[in-house]
PDB file of N, CA and C in Angstrom:
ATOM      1  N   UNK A   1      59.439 -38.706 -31.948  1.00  0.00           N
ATOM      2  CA  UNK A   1      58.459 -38.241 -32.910  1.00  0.00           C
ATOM      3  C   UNK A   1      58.218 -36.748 -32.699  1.00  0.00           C
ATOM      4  N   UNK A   2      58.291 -35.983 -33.603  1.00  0.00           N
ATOM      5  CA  UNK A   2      58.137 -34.349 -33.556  1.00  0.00           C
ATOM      6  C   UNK A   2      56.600 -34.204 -33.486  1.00  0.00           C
ATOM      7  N   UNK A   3      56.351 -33.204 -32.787  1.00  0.00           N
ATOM      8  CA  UNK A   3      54.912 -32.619 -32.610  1.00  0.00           C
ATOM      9  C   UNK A   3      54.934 -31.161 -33.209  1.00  0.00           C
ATOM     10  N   UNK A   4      54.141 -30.868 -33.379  1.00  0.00           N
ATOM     11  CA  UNK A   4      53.582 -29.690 -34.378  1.00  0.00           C
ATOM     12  C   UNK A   4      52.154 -29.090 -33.299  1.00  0.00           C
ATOM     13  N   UNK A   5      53.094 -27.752 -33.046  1.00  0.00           N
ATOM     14  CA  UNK A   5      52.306 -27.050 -32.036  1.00  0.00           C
ATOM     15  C   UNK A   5      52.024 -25.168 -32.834  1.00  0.00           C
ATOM     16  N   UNK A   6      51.032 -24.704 -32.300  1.00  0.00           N
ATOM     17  CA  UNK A   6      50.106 -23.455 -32.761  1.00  0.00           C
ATOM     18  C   UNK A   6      51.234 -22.796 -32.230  1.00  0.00           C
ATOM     19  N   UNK A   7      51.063 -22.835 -30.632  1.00  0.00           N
ATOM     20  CA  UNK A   7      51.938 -21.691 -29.581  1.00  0.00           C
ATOM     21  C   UNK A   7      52.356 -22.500 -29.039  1.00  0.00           C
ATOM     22  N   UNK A   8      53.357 -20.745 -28.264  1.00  0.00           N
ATOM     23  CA  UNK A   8      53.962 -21.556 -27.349  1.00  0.00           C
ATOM     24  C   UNK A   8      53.643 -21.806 -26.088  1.00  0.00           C
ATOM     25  N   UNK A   9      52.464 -21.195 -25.886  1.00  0.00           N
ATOM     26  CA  UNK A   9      51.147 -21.794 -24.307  1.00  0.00           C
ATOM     27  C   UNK A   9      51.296 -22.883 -24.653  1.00  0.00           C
ATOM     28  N   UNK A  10      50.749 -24.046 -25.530  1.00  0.00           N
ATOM     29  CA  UNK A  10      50.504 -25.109 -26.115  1.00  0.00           C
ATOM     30  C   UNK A  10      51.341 -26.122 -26.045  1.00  0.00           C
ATOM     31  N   UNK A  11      52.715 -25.737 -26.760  1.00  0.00           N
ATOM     32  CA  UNK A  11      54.114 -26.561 -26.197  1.00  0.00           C
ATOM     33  C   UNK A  11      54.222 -26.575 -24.830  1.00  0.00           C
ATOM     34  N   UNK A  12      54.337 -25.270 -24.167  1.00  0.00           N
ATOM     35  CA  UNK A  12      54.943 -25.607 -22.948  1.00  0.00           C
ATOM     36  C   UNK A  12      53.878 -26.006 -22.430  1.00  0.00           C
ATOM     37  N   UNK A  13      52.140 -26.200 -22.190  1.00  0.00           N
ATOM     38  CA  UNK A  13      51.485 -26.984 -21.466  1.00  0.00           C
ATOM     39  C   UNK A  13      51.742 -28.407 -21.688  1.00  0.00           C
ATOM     40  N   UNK A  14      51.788 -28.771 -23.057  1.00  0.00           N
ATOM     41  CA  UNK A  14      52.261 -30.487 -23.419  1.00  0.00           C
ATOM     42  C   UNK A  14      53.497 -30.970 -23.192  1.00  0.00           C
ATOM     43  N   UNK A  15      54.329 -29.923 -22.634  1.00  0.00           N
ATOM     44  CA  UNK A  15      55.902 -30.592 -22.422  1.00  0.00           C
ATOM     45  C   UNK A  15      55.723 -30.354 -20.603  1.00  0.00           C
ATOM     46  N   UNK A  16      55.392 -29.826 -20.194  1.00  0.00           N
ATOM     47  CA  UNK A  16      54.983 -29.887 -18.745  1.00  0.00           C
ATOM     48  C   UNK A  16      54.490 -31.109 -18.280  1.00  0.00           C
ATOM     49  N   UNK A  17      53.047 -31.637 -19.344  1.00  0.00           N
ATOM     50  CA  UNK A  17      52.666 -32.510 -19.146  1.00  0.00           C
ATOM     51  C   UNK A  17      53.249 -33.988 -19.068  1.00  0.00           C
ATOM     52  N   UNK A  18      54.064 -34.172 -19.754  1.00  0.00           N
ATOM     53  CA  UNK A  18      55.285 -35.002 -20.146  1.00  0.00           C
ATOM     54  C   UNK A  18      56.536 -34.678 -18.859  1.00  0.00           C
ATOM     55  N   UNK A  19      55.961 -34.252 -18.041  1.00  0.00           N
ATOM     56  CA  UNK A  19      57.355 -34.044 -17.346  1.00  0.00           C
ATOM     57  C   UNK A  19      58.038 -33.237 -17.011  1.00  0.00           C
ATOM     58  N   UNK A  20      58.567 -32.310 -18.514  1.00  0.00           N
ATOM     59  CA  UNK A  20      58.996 -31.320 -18.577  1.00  0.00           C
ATOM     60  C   UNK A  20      58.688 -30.072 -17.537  1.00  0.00           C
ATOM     61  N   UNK A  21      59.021 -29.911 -16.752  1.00  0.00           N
ATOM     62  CA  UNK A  21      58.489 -29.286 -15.689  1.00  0.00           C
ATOM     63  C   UNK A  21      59.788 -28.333 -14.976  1.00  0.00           C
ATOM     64  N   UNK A  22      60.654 -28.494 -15.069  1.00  0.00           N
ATOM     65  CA  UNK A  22      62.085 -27.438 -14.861  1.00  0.00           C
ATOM     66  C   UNK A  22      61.841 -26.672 -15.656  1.00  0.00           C
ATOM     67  N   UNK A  23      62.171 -24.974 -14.864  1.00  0.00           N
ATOM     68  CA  UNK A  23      62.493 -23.685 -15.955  1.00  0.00           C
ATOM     69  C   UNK A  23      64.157 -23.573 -16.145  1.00  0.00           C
ATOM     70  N   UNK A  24      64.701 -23.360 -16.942  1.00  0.00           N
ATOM     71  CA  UNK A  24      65.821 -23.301 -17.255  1.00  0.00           C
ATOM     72  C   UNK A  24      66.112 -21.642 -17.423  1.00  0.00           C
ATOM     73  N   UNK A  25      66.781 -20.975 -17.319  1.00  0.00           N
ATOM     74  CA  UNK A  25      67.540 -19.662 -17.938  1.00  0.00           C
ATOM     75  C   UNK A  25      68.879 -20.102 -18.267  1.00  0.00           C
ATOM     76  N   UNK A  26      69.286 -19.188 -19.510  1.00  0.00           N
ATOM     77  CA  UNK A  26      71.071 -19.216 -19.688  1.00  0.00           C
ATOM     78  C   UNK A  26      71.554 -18.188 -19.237  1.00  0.00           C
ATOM     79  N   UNK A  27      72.738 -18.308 -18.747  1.00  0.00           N
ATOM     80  CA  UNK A  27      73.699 -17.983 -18.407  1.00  0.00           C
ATOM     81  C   UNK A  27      74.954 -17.183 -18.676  1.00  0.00           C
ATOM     82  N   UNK A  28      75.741 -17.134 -18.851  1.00  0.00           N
ATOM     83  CA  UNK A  28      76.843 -16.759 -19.567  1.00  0.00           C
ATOM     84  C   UNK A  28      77.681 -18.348 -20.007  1.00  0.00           C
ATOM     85  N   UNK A  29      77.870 -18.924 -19.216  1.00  0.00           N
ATOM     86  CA  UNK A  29      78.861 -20.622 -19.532  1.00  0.00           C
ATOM     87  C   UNK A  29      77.707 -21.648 -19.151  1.00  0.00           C
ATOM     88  N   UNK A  30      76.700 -21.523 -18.940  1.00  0.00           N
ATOM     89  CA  UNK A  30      75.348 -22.710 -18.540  1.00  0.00           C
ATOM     90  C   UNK A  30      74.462 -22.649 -18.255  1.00  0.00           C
ATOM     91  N   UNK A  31      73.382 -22.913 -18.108  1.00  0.00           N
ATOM     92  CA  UNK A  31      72.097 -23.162 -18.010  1.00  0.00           C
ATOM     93  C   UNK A  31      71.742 -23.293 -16.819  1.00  0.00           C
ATOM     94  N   UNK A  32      70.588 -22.500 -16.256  1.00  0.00           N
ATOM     95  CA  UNK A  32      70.410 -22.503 -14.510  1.00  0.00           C
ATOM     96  C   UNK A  32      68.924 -22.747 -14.265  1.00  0.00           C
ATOM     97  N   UNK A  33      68.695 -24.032 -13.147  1.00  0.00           N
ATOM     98  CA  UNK A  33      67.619 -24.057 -12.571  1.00  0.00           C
ATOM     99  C   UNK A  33      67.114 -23.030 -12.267  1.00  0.00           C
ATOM    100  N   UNK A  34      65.786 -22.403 -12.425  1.00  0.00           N
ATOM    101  CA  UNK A  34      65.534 -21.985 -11.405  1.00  0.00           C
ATOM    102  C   UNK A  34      65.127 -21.923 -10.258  1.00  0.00           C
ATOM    103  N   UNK A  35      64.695 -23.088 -10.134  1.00  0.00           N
ATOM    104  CA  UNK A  35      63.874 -23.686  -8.578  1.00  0.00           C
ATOM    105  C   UNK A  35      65.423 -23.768  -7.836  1.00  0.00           C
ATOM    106  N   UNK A  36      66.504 -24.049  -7.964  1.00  0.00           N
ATOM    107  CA  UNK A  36      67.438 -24.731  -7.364  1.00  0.00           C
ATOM    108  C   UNK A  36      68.327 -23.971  -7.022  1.00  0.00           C
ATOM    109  N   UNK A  37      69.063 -23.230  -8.304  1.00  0.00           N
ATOM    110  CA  UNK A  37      70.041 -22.236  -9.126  1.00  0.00           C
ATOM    111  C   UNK A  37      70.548 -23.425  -9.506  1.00  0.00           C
ATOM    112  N   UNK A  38      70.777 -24.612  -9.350  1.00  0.00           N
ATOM    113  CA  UNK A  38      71.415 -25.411  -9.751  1.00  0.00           C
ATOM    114  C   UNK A  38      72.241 -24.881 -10.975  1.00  0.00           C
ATOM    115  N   UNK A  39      73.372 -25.369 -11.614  1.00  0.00           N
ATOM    116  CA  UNK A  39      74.084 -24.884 -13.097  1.00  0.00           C
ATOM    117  C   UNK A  39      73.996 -26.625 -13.784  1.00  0.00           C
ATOM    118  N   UNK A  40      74.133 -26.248 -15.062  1.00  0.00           N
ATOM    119  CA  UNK A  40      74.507 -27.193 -16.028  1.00  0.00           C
ATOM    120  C   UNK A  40      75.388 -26.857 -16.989  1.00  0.00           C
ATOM    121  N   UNK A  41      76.599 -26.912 -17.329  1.00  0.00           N
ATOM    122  CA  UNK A  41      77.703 -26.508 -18.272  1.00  0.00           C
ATOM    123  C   UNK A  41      76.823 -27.908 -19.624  1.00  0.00           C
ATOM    124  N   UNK A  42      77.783 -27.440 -20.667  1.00  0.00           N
ATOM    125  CA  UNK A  42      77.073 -28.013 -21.740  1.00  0.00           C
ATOM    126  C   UNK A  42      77.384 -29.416 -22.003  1.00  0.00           C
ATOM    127  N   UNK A  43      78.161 -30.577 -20.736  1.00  0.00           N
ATOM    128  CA  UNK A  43      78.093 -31.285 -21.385  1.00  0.00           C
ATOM    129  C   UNK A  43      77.191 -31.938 -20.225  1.00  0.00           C
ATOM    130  N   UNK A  44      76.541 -30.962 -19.388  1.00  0.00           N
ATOM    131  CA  UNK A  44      75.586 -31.951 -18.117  1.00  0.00           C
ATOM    132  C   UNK A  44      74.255 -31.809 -18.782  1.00  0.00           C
ATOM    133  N   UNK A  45      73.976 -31.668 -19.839  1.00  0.00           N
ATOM    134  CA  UNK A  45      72.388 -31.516 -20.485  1.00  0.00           C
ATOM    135  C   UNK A  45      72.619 -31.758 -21.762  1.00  0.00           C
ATOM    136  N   UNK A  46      71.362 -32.101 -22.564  1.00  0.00           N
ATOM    137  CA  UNK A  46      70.940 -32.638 -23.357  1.00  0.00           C
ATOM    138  C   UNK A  46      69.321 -32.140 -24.015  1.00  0.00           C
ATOM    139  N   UNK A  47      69.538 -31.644 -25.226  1.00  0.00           N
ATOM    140  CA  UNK A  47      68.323 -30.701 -25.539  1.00  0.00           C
ATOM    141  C   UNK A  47      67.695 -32.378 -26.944  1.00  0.00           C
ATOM    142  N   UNK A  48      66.320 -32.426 -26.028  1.00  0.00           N
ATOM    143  CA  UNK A  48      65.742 -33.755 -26.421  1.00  0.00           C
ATOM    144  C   UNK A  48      64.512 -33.304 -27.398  1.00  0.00           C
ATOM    145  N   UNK A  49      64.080 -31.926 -27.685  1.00  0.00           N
ATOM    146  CA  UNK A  49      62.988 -31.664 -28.620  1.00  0.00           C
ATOM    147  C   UNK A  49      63.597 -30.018 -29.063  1.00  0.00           C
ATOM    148  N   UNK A  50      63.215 -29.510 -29.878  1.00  0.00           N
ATOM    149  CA  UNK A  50      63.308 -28.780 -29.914  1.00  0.00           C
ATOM    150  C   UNK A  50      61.633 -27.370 -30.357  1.00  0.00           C
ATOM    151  N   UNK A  51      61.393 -26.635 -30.596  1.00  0.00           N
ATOM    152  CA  UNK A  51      60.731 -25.638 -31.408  1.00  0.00           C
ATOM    153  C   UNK A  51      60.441 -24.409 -31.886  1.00  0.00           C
ATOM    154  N   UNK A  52      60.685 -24.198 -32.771  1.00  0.00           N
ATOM    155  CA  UNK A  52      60.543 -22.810 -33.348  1.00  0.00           C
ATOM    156  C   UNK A  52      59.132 -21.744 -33.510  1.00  0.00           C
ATOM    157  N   UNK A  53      59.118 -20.812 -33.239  1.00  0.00           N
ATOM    158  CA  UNK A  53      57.757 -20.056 -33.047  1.00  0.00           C
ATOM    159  C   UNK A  53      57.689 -18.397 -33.839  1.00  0.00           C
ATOM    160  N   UNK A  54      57.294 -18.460 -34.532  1.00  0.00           N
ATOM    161  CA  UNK A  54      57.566 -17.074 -35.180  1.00  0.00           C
ATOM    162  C   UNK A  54      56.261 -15.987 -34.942  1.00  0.00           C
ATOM    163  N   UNK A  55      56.832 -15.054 -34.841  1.00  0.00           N
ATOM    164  CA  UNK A  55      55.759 -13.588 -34.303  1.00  0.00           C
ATOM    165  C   UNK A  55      55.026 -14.029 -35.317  1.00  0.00           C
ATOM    166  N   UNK A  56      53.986 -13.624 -35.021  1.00  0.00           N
ATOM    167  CA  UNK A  56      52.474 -13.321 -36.032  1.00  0.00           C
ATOM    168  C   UNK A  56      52.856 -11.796 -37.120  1.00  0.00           C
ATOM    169  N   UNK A  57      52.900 -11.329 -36.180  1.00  0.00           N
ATOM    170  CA  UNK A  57      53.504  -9.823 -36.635  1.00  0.00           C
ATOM    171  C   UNK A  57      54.726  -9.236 -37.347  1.00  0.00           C
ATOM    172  N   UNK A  58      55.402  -9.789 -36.864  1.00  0.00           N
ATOM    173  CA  UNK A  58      56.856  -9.340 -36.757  1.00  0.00           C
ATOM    174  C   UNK A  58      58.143 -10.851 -36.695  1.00  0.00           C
ATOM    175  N   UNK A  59      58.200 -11.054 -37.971  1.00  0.00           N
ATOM    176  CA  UNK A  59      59.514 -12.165 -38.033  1.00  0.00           C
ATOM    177  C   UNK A  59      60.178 -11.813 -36.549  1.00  0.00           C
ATOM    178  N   UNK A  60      60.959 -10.741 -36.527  1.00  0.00           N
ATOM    179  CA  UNK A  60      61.951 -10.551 -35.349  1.00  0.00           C
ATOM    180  C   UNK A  60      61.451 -11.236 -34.029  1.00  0.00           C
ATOM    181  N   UNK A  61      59.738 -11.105 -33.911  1.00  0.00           N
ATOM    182  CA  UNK A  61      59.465 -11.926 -32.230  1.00  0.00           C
ATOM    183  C   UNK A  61      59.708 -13.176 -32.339  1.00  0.00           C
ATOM    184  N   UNK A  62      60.595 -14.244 -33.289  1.00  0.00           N
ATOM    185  CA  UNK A  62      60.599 -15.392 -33.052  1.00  0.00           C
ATOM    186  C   UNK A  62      61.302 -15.742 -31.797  1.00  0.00           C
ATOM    187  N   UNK A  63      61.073 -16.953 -31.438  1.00  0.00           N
ATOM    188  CA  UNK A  63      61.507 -17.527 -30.099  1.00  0.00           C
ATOM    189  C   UNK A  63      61.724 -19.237 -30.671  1.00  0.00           C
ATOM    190  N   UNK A  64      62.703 -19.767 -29.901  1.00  0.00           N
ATOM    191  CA  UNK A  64      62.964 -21.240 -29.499  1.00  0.00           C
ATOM    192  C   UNK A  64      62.696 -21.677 -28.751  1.00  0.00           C
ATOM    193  N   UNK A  65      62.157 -22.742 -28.166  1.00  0.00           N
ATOM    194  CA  UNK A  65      61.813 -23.484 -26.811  1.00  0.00           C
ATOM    195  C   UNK A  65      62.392 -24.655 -27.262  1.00  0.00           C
ATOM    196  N   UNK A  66      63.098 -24.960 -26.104  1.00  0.00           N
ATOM    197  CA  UNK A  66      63.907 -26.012 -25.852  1.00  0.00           C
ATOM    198  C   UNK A  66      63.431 -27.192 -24.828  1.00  0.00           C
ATOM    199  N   UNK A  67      63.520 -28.547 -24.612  1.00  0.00           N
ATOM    200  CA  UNK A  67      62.970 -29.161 -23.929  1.00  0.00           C
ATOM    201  C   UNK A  67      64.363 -29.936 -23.460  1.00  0.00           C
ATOM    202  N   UNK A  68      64.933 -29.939 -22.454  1.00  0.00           N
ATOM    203  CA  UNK A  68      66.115 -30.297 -21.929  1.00  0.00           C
ATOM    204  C   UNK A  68      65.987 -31.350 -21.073  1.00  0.00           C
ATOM    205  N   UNK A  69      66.772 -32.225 -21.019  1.00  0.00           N
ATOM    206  CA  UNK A  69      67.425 -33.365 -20.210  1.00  0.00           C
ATOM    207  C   UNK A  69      68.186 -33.469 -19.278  1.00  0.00           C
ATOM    208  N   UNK A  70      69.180 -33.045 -18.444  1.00  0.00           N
ATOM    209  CA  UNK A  70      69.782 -33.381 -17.790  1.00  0.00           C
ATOM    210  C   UNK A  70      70.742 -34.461 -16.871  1.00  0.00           C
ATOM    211  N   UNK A  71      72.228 -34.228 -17.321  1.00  0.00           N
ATOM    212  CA  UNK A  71      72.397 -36.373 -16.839  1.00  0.00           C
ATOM    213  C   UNK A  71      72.002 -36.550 -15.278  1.00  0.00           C
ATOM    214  N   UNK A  72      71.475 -35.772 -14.674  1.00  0.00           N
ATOM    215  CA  UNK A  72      71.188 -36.124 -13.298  1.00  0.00           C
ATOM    216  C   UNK A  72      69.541 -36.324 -13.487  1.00  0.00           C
ATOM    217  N   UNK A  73      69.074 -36.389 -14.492  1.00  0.00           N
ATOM    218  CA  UNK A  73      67.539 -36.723 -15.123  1.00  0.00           C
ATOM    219  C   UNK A  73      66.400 -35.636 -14.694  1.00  0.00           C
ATOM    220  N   UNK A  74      67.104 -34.385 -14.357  1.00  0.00           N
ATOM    221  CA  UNK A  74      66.299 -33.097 -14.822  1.00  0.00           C
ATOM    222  C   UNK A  74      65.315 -33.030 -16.197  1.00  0.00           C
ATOM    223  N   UNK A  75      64.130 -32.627 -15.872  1.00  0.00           N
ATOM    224  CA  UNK A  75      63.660 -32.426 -17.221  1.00  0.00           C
ATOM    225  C   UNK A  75      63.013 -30.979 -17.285  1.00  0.00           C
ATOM    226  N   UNK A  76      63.339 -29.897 -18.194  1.00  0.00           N
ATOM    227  CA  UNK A  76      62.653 -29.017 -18.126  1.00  0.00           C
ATOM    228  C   UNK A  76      62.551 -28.222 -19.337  1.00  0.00           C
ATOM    229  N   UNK A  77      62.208 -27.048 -19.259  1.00  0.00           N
ATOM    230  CA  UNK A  77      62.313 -25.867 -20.934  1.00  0.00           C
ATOM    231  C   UNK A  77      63.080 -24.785 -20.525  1.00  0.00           C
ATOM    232  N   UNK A  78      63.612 -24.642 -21.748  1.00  0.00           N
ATOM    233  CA  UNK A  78      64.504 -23.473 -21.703  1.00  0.00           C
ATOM    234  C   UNK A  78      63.705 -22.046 -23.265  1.00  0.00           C
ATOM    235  N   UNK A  79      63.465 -21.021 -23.025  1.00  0.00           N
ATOM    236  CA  UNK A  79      62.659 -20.151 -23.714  1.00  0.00           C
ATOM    237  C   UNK A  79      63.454 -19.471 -23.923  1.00  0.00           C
ATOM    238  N   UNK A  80      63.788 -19.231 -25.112  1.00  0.00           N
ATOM    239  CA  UNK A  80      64.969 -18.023 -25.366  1.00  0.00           C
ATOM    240  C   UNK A  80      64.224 -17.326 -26.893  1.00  0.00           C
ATOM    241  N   UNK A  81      64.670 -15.973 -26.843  1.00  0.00           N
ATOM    242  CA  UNK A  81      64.238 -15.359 -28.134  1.00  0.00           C
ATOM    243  C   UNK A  81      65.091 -15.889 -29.447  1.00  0.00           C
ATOM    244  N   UNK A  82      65.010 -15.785 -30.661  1.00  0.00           N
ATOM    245  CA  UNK A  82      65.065 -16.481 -32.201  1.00  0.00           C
ATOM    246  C   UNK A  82      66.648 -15.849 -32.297  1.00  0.00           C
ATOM    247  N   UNK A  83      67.613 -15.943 -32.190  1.00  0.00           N
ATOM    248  CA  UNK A  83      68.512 -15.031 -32.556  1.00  0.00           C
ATOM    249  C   UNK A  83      69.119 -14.297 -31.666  1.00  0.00           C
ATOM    250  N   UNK A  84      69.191 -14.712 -30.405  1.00  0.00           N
ATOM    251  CA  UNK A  84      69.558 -13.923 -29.217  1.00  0.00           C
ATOM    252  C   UNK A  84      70.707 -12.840 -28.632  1.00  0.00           C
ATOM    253  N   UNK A  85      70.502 -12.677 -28.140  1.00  0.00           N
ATOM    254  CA  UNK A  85      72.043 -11.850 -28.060  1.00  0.00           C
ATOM    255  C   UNK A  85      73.369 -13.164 -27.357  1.00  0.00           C
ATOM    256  N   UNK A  86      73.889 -13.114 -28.169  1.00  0.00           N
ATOM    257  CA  UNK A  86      74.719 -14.055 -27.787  1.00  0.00           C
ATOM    258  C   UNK A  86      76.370 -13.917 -27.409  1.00  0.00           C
ATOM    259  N   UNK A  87      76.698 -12.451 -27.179  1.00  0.00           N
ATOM    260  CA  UNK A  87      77.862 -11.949 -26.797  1.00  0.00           C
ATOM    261  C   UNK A  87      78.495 -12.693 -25.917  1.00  0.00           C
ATOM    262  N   UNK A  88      77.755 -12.956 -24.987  1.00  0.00           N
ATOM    263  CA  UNK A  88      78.096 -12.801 -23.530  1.00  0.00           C
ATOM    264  C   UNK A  88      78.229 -14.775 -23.338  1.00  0.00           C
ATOM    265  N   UNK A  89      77.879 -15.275 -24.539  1.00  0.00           N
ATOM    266  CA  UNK A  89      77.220 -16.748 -24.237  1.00  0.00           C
ATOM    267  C   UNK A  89      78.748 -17.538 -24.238  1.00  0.00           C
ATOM    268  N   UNK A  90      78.733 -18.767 -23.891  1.00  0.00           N
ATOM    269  CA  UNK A  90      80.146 -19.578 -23.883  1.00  0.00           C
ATOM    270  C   UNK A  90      80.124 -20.208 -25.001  1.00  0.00           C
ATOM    271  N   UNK A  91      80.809 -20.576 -26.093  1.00  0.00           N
ATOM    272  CA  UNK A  91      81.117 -21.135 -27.126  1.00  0.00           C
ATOM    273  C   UNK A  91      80.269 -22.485 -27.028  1.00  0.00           C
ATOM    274  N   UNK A  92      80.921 -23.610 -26.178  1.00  0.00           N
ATOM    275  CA  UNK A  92      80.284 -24.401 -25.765  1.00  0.00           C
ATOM    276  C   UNK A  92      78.582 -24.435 -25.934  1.00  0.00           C
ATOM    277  N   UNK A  93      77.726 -23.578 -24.694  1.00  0.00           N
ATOM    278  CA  UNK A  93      76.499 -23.472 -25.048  1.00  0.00           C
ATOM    279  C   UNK A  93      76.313 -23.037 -26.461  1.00  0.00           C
ATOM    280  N   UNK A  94      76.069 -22.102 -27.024  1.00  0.00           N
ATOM    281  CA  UNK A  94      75.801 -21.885 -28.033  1.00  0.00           C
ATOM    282  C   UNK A  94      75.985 -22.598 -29.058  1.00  0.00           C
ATOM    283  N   UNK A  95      76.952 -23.675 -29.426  1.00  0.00           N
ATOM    284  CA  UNK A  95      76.756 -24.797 -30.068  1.00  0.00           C
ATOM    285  C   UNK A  95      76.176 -26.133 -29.727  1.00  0.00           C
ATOM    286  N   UNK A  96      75.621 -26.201 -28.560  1.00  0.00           N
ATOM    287  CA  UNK A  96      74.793 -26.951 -28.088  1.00  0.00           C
ATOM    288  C   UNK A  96      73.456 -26.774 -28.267  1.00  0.00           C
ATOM    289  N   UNK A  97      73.355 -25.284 -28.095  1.00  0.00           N
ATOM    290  CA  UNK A  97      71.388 -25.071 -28.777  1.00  0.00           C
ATOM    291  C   UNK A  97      71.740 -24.577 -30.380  1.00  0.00           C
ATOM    292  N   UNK A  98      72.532 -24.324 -31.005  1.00  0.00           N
ATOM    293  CA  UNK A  98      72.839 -24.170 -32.412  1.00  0.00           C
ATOM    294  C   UNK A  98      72.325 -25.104 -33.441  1.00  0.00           C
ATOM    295  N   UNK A  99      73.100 -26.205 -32.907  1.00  0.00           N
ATOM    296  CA  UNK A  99      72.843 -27.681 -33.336  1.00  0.00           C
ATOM    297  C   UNK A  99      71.765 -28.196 -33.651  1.00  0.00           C
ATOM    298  N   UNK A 100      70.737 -27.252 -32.885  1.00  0.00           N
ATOM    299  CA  UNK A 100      69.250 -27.742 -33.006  1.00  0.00           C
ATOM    300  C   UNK A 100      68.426 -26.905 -33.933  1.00  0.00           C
TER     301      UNK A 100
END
């Protein structure tokens, strides 16, 4: 069931609450704990919510928050800006958060 959130304080306090409690960063080819460094290539995770957040101000500050899975049953968020720079990203990932 999708939830409908103001901010993104708001999401990430209610997806914390739920569990969600891993920070994620990307990578260049995967997704990295940060408590751990642990890696996840794109087929060891699973993006289970997704949400979109747009600047008040400025279309351009939009951001995505991601709420991720992991098959080793990681659960955490991944925060990335709306449109990112995605040069550097692996094909793979990027059609994995695309999709969403």
């Amino acid at each position: 069931m999708a939830r409908a959130y103001e901010t993104v304080v708001e999401a990430l306090n209610d997806l914390k609450a739920r569990g969600f409690t891993t920070d994620f960063n990307l990578e260049e080819n995967c997704l990295v704990c940060n408590h751990t460094s642990q890696r996840y290539d794109s087929e060891a995770f699973e993006v289970v919510e997704f949400y979109r957040f747009e600047g008040m101000t400025n279309p351009e500050d939009s951001s995505m928050l991601y709420a991720i899975r992991t098959q080793s049953g990681q659960q955490g968020v991944l925060l990335t800006a709306y449109g990112m720079y995605t040069d550097s990203m692996s094909t793979a990932i990027l059609e994995k958060l695309r999709m969403h």
